[in-house]
N, C-alpha and C. Protein backbone atom coordinates (compact mmCIF):
# COMPACT_ATOMS: atom_id res chain seq x y z
N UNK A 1 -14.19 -197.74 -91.03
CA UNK A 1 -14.42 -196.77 -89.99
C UNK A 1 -13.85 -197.32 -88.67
N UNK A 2 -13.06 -196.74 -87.92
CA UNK A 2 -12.12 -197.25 -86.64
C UNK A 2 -13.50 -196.72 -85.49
N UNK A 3 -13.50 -197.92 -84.54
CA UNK A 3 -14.32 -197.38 -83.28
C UNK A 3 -13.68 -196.69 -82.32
N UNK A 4 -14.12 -195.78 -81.69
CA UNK A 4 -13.28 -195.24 -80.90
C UNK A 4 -14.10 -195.28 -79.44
N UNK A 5 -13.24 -195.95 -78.18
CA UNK A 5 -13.62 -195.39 -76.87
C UNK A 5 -12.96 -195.06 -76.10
N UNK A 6 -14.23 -194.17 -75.49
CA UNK A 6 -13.82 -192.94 -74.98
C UNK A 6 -13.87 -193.94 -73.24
N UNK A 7 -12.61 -193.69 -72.30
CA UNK A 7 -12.88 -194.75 -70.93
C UNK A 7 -12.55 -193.81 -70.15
N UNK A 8 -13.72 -193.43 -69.29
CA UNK A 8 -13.68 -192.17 -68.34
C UNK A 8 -13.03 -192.78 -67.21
N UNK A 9 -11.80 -192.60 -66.71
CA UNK A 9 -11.46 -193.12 -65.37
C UNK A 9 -11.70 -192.31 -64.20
N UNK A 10 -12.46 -192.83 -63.18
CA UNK A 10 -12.94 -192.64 -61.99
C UNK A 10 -12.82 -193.03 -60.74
N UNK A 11 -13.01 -194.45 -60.73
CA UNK A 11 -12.09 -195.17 -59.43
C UNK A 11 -10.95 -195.82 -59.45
N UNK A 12 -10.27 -196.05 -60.67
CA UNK A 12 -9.06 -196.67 -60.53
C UNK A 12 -8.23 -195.27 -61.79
N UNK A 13 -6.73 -195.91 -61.41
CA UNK A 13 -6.11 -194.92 -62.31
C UNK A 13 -5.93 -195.30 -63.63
N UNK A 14 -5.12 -194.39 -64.64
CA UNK A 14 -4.77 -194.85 -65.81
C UNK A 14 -3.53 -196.11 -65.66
N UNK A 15 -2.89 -196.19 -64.97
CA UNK A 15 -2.05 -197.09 -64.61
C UNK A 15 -3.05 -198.07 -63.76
N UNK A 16 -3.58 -198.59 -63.44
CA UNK A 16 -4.25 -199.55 -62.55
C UNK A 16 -5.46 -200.08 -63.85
N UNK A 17 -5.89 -199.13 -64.78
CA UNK A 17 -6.74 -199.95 -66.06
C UNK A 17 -5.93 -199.68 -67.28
N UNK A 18 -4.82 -199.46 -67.21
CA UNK A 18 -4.20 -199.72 -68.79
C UNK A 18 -3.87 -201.53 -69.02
N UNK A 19 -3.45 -202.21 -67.86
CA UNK A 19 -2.80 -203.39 -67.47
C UNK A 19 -4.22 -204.36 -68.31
N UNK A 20 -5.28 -203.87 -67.34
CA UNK A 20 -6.59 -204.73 -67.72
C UNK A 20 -6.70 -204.49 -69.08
N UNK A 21 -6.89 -203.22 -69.55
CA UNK A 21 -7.26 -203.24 -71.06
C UNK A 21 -6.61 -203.66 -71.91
N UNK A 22 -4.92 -203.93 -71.59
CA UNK A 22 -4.05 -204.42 -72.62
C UNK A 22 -3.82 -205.96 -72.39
N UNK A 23 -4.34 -206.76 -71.44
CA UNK A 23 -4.63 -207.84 -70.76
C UNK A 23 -6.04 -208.72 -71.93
N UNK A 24 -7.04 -207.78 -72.38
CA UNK A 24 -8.09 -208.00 -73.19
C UNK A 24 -7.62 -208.06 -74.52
N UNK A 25 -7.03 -206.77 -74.73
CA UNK A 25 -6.47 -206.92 -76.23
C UNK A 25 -5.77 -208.15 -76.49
N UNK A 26 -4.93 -208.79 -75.68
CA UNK A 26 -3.75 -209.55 -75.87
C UNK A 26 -4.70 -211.01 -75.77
N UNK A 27 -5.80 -211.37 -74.81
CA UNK A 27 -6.60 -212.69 -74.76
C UNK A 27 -7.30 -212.37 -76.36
N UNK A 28 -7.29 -211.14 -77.24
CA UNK A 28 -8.25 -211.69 -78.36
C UNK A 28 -7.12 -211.85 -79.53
N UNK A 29 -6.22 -212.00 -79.04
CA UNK A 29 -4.60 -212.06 -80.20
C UNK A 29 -4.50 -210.89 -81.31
N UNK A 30 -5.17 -209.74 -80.62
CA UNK A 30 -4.46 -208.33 -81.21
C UNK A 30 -3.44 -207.81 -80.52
N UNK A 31 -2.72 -206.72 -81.31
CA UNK A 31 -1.90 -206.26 -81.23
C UNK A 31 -2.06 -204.65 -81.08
N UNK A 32 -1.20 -204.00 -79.92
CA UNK A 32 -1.67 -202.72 -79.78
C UNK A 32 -0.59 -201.44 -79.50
N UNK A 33 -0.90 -200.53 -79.94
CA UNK A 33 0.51 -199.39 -79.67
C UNK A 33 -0.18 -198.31 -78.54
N UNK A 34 0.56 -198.11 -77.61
CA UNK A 34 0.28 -197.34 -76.66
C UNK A 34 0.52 -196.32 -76.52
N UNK A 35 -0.02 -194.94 -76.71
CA UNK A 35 0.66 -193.32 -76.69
C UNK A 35 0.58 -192.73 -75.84
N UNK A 36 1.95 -192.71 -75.36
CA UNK A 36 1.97 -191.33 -74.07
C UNK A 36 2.43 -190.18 -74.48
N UNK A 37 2.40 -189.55 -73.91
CA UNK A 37 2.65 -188.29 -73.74
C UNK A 37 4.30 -188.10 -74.03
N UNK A 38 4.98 -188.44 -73.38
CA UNK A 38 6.58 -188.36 -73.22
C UNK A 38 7.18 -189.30 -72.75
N UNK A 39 8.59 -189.10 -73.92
CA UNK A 39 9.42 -190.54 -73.25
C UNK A 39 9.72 -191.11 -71.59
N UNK A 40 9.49 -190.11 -70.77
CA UNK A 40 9.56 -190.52 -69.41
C UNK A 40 8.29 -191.01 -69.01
N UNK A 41 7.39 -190.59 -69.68
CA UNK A 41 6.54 -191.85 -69.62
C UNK A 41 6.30 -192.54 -70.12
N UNK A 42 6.41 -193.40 -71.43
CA UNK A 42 6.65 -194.45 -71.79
C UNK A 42 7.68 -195.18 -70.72
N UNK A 43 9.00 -194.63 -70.32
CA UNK A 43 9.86 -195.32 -69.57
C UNK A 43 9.24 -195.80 -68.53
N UNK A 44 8.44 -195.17 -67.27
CA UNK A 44 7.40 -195.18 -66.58
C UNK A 44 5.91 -196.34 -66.58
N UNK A 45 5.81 -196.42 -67.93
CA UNK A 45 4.40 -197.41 -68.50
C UNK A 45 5.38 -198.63 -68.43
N UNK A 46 6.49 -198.47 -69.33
CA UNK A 46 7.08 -199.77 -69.21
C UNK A 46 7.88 -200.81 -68.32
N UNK A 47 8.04 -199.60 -67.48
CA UNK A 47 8.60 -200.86 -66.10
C UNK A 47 7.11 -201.28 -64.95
N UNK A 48 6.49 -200.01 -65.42
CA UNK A 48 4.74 -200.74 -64.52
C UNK A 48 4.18 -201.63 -65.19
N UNK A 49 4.46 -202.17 -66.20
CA UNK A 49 3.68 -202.63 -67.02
C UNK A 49 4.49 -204.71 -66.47
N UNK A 50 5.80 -204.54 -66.64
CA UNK A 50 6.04 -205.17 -65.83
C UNK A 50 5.92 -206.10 -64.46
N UNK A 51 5.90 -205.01 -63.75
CA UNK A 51 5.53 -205.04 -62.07
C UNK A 51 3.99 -204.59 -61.55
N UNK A 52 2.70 -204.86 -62.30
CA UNK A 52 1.39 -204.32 -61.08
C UNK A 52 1.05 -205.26 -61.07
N UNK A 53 1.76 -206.44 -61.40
CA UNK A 53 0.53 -207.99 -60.74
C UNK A 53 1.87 -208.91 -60.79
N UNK A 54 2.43 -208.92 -59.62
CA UNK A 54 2.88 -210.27 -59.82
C UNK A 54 3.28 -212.04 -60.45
N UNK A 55 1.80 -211.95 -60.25
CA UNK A 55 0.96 -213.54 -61.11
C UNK A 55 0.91 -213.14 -62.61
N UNK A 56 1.44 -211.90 -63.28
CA UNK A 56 0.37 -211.88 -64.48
C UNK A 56 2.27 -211.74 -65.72
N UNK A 57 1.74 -211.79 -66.96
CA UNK A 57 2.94 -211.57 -67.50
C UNK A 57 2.16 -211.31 -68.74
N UNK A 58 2.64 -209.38 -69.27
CA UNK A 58 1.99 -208.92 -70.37
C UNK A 58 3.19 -208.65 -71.22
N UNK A 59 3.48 -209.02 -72.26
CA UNK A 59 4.51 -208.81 -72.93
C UNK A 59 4.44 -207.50 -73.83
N UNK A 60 5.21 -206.58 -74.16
CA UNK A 60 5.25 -205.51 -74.30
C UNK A 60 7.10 -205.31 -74.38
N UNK A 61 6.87 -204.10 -74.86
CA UNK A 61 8.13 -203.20 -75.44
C UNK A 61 7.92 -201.88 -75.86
N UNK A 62 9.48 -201.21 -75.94
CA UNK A 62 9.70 -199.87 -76.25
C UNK A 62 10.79 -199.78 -76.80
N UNK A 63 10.85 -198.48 -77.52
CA UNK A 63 12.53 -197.93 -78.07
C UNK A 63 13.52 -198.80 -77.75
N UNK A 64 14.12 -198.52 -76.41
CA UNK A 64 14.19 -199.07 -75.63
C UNK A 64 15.20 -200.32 -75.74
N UNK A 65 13.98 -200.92 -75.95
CA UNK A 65 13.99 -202.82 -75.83
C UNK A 65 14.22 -203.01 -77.43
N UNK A 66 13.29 -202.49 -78.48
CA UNK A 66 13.98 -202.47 -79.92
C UNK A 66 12.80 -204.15 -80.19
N UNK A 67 13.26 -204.20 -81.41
CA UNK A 67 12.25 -205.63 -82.19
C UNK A 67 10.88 -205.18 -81.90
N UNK A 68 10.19 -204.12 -82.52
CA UNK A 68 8.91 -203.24 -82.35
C UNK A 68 8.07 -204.72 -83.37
N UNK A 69 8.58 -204.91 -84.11
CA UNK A 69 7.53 -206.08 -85.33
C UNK A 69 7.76 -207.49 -84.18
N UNK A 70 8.30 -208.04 -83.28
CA UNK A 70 7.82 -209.20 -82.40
C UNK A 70 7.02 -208.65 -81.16
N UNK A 71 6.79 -207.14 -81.16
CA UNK A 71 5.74 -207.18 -79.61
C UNK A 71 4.55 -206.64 -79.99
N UNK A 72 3.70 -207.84 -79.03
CA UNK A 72 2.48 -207.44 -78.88
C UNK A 72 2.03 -206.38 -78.68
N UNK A 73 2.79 -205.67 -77.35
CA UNK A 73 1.83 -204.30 -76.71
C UNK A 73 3.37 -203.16 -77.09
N UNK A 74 3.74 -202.61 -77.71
CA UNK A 74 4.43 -200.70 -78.14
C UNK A 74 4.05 -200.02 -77.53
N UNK A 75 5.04 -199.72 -76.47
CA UNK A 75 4.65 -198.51 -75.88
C UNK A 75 6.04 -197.41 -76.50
N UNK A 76 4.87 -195.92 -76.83
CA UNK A 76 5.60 -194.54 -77.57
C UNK A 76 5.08 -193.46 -77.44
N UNK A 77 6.00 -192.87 -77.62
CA UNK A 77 5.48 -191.24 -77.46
C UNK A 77 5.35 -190.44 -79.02
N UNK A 78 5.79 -191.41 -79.99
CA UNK A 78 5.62 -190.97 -81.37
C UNK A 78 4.20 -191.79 -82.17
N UNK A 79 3.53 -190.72 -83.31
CA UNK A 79 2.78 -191.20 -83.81
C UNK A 79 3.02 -192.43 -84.49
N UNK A 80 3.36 -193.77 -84.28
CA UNK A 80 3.31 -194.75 -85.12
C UNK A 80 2.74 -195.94 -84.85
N UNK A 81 3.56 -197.20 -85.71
CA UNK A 81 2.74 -198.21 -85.62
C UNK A 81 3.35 -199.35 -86.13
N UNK A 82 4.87 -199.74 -85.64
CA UNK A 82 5.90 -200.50 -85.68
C UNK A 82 5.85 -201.68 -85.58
N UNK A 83 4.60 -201.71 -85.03
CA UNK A 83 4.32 -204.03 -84.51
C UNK A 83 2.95 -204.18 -85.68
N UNK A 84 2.52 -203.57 -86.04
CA UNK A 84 1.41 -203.78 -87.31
C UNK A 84 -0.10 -204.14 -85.76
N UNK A 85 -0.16 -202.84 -84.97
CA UNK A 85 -1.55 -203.30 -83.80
C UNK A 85 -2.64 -202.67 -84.98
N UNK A 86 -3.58 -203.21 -84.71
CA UNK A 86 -4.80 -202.69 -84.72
C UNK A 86 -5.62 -201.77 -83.42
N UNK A 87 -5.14 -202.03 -82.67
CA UNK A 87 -5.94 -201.33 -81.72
C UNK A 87 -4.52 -200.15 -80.89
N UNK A 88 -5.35 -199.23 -80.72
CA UNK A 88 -4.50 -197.79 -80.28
C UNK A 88 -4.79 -197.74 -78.89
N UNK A 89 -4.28 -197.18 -78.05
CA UNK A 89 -4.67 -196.93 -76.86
C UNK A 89 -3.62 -195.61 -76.94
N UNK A 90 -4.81 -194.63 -76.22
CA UNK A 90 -3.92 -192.92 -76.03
C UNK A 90 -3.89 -192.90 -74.64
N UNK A 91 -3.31 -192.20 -74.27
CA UNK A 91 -3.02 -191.78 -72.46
C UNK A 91 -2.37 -190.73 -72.61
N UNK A 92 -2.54 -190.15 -71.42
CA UNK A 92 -2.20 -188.95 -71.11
C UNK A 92 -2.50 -187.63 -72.11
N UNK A 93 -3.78 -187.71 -72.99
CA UNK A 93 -4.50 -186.69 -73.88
C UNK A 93 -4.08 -186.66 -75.11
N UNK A 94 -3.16 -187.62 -75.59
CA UNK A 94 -2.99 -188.23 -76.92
C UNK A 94 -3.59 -188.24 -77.90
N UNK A 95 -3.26 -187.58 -78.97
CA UNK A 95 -4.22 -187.69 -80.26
C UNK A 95 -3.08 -188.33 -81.14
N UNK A 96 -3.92 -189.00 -82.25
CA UNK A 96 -3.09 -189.52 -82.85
C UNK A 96 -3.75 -189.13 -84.90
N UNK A 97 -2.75 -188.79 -85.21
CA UNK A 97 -2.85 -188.29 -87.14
C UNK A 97 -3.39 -189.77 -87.50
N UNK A 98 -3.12 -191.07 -87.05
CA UNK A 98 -3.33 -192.41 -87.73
C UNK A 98 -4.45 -192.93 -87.49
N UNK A 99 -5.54 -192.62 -86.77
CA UNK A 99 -6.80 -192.90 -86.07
C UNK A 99 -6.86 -194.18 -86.90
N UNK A 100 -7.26 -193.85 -88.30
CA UNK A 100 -7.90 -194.50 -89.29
C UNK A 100 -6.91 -195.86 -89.80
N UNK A 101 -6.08 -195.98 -89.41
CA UNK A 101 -5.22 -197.38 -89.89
C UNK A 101 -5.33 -198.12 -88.45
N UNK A 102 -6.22 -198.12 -87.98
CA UNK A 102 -6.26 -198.97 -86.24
C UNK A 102 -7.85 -199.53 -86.31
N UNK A 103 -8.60 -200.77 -86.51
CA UNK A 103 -9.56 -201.10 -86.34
C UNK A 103 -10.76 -200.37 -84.83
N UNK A 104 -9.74 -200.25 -83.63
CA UNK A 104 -9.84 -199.78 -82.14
C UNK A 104 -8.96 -199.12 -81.67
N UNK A 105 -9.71 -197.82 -81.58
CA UNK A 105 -8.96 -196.85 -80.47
C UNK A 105 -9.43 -196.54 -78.59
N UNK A 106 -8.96 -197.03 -78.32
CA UNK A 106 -9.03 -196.54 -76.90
C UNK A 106 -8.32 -195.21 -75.93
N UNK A 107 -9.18 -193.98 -75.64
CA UNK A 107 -9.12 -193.18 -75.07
C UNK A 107 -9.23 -193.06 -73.67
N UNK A 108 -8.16 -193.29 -72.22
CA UNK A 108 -8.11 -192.91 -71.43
C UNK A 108 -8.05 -192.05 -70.76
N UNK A 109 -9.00 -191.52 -70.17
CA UNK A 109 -8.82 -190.30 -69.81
C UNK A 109 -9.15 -190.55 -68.00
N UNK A 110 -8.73 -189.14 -67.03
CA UNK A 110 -8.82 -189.05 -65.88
C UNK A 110 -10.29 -188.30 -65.68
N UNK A 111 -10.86 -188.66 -65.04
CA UNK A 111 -12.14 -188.21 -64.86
C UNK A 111 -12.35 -187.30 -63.46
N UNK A 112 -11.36 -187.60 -63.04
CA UNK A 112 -11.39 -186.39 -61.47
C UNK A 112 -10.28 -185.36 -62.59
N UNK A 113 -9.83 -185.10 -63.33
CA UNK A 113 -9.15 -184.23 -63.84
C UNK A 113 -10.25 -183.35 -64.45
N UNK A 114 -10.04 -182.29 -64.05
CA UNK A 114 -11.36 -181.39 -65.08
C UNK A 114 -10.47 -180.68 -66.53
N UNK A 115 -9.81 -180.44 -66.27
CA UNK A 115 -9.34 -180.22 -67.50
C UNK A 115 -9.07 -181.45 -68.91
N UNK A 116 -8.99 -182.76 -67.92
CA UNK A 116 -8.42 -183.94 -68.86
C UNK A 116 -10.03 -183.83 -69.65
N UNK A 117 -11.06 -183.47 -68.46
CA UNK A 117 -12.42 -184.20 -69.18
C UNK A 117 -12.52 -183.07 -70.16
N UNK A 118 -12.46 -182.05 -70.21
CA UNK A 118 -13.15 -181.10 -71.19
C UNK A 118 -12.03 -180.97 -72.51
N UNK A 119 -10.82 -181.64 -72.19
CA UNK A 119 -10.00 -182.32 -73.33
C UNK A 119 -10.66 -183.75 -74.30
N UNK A 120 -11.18 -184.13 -73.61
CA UNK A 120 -11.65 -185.85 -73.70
C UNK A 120 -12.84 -185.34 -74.87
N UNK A 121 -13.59 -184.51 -74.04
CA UNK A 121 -14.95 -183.91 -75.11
C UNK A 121 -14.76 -183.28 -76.14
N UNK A 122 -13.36 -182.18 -76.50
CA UNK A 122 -13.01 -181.75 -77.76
C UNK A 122 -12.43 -182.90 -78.31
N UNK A 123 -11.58 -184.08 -78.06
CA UNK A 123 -11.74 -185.30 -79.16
C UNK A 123 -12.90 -185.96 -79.22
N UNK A 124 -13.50 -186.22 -78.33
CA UNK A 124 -14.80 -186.88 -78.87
C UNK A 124 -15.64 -185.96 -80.16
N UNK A 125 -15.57 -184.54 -79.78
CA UNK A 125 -16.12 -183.76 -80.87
C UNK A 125 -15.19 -184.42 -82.17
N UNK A 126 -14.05 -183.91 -82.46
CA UNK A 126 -13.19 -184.34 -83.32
C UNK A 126 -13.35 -185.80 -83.89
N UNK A 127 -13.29 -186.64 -82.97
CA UNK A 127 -13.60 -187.84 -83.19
C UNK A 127 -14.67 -188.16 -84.27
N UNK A 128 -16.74 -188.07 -83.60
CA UNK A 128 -17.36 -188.15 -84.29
C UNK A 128 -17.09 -186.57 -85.68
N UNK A 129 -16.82 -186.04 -85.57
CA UNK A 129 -17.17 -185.27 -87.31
C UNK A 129 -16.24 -185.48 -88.29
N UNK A 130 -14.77 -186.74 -87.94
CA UNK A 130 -14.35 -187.57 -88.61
C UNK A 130 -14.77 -188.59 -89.02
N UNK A 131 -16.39 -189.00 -88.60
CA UNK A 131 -16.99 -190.30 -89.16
C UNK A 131 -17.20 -191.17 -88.20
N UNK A 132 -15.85 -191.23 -87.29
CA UNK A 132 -15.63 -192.46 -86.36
C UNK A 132 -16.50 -192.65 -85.56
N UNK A 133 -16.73 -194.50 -85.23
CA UNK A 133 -17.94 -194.93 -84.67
C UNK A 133 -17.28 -194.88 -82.82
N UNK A 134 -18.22 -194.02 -82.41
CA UNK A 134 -17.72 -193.79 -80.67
C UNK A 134 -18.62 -194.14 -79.56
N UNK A 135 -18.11 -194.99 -78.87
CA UNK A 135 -18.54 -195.47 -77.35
C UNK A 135 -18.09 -194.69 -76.60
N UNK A 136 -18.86 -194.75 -75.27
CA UNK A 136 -17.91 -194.38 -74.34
C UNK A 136 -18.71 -194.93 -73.08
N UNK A 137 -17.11 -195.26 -71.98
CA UNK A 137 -17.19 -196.70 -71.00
C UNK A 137 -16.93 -195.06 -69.63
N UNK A 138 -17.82 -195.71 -68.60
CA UNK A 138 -17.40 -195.19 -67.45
C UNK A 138 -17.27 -196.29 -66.37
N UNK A 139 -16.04 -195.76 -65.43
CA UNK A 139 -15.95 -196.71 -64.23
C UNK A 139 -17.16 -196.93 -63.31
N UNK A 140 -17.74 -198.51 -63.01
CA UNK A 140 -18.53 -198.46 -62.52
C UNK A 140 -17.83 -198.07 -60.72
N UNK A 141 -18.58 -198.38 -60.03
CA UNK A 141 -18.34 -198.53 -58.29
C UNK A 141 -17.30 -199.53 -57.85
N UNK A 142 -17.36 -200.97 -58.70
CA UNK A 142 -16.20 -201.78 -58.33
C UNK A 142 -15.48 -201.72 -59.09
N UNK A 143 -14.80 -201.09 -60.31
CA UNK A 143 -13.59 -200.82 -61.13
C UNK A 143 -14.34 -201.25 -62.38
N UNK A 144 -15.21 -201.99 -62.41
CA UNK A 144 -15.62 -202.34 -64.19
C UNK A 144 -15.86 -201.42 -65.40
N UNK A 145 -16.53 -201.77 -66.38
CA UNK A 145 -16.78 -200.44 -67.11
C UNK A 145 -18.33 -200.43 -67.78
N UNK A 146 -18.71 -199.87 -67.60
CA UNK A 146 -20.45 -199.62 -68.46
C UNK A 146 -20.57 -198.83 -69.51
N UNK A 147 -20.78 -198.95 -70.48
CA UNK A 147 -20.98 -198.35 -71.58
C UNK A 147 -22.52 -197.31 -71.61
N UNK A 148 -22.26 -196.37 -71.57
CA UNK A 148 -23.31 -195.16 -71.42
C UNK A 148 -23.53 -194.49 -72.78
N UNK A 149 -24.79 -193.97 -72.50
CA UNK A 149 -25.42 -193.65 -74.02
C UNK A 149 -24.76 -192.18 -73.84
């Protein structure tokens, strides 16, 4: 059964906590594929992904860049799963047919978006009556995340 969370963003953006969350994945030596929406954004994820911290260096790839089986973090706009990640991360309202071949899915969503949220809640519906075991993290006041019942 794949866990799935649901990460309501509130004070920081999807670009300002994708960095951190793929920063975690990468300190526990998993591997993760990232789904956007469209190739201009993947193009977009992958040069920020690059450049939002100076000091920091997250290794990652795309189309693109090519050798999908040596990178850690895949970033795509197609359903797959080219580096063998276990853990998924969706953006930009991403669903994915493969839920179930990913130990961890992570769902970003915009939380000042009202439409993103009442998107977020028809996968969470979807989500649990597929089985899947679901959290879900909201931004605290200083950027962290709390897990709410």
């Amino acid at each position: 059964m794949t866990e799935v969370r649901f990460y309501h963003l509130q004070r920081r953006t999807m670009e300002q906590a994708l960095p951190k969350i793929l920063e975690k994945v990468l300190e526990r030596n998993w591997r993760a594929v990232v789904l956007a929406g469209s190739p201009e954004r993947v193009d977009m994820l992958n040069q920020h992904l690059w450049t939002y911290d100076p000091g920091s260096f997250l290794p990652h790839g795309a189309a693109r860049d090519g050798f999908a089986e040596r990178q850690p973090v895949w970033l795509t706009d197609a359903d797959e799963n080219p580096n063998g990640a276990s853990v998924l991360v969706t953006v930009d309202g991403c669903v994915s047919d493969r839920m179930d071949e990913y130990d961890l899915v992570c769902d970003l969503f915009d939380g000042n978006d009202e439409e993103a949220v009442l998107a977020a809640r028809q996968r969470w519906k979807a989500c649990k009556a597929a089985g899947h075991a679901l959290t879900y993290w909201q931004q605290t006041d200083r950027g962290g995340w709390e897990k709410r019942a």
